[in-house]
Protein backbone atom coordinates (compact mmCIF):
# COMPACT_ATOMS: atom_id res chain seq x y z
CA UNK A 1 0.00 0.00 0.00
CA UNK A 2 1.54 3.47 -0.74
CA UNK A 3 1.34 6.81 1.35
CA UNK A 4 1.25 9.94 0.69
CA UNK A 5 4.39 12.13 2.37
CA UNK A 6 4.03 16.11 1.61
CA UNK A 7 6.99 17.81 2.39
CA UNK A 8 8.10 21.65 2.45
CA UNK A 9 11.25 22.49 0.75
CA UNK A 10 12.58 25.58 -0.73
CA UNK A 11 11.14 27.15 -3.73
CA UNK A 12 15.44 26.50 -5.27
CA UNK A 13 15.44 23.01 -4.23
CA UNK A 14 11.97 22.28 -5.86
CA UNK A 15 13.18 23.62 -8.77
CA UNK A 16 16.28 21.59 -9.07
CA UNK A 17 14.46 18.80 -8.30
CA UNK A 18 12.20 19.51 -11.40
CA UNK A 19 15.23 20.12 -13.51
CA UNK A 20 17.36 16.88 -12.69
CA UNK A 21 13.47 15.26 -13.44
CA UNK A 22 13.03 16.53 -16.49
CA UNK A 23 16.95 15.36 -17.49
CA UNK A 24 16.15 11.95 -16.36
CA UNK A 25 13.19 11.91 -18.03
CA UNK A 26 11.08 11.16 -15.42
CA UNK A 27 8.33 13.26 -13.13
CA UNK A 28 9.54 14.95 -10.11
CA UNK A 29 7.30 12.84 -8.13
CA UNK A 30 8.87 9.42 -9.78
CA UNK A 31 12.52 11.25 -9.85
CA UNK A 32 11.74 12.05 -5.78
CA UNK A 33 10.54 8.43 -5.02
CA UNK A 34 14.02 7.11 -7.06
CA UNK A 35 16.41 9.50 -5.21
CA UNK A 36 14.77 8.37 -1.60
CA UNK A 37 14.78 4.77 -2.81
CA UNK A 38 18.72 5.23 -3.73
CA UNK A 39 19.68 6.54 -0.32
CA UNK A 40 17.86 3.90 1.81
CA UNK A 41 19.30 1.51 -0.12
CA UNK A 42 22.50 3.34 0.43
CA UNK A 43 22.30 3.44 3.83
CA UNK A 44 21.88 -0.05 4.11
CA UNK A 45 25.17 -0.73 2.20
CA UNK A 46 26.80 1.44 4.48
CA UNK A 47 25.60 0.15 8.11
CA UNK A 48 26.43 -3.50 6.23
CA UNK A 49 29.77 -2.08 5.47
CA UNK A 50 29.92 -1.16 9.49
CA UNK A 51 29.00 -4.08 10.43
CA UNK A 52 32.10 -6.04 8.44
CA UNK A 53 34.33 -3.74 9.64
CA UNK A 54 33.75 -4.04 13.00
CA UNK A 55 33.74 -7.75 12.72
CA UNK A 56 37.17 -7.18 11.63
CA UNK A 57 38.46 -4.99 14.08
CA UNK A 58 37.77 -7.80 16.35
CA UNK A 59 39.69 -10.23 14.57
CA UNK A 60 37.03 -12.25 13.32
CA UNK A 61 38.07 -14.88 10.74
CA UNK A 62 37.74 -12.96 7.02
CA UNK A 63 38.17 -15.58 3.65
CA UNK A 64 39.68 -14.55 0.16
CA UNK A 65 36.96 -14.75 -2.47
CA UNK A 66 38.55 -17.34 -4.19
CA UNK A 67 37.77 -19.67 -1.01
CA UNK A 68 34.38 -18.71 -0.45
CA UNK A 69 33.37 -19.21 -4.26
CA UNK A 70 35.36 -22.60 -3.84
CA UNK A 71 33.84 -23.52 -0.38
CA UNK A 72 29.74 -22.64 -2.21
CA UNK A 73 30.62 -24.20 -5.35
CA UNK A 74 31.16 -21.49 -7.81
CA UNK A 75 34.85 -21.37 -9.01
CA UNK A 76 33.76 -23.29 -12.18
């Protein structure tokens, strides 16, 4: 189910926003829904990247590649 967010913004940022729309081709609304989807999705890369690094600050076991694409089957 979708919802409806309204936000205030300044009159310049609205306006870019319409601009980098119109180069992508897209509606504002649509370019809006992209750019939000992007960063959440970014976000989550990031507090996965976190999460790795602190495994490896405390010395938890890491594994080239090359082993873990042996050990799951997919070096062929």
């Amino acid at each position: 189910m979708n919802k409806r967010v309204t936000i205030d913004m300044p009159e310049e940022m609205h306006q870019l926003i319409v601009e980098y729309a119109w180069e992508a081709g897209a509606e504002p609304d649509d370019y809006l829904r992209q750019m939000i989807q992007r960063h959440l999705e970014d976000l989550q890369d990031i507090a996965a990247a976190d999460e790795a690094m602190e495994s490896i600050r405390k010395g938890e076991p890491t594994y080239p590649l090359a082993e873990v694409k042996q050990r799951l089957g997919l070096d062929h």
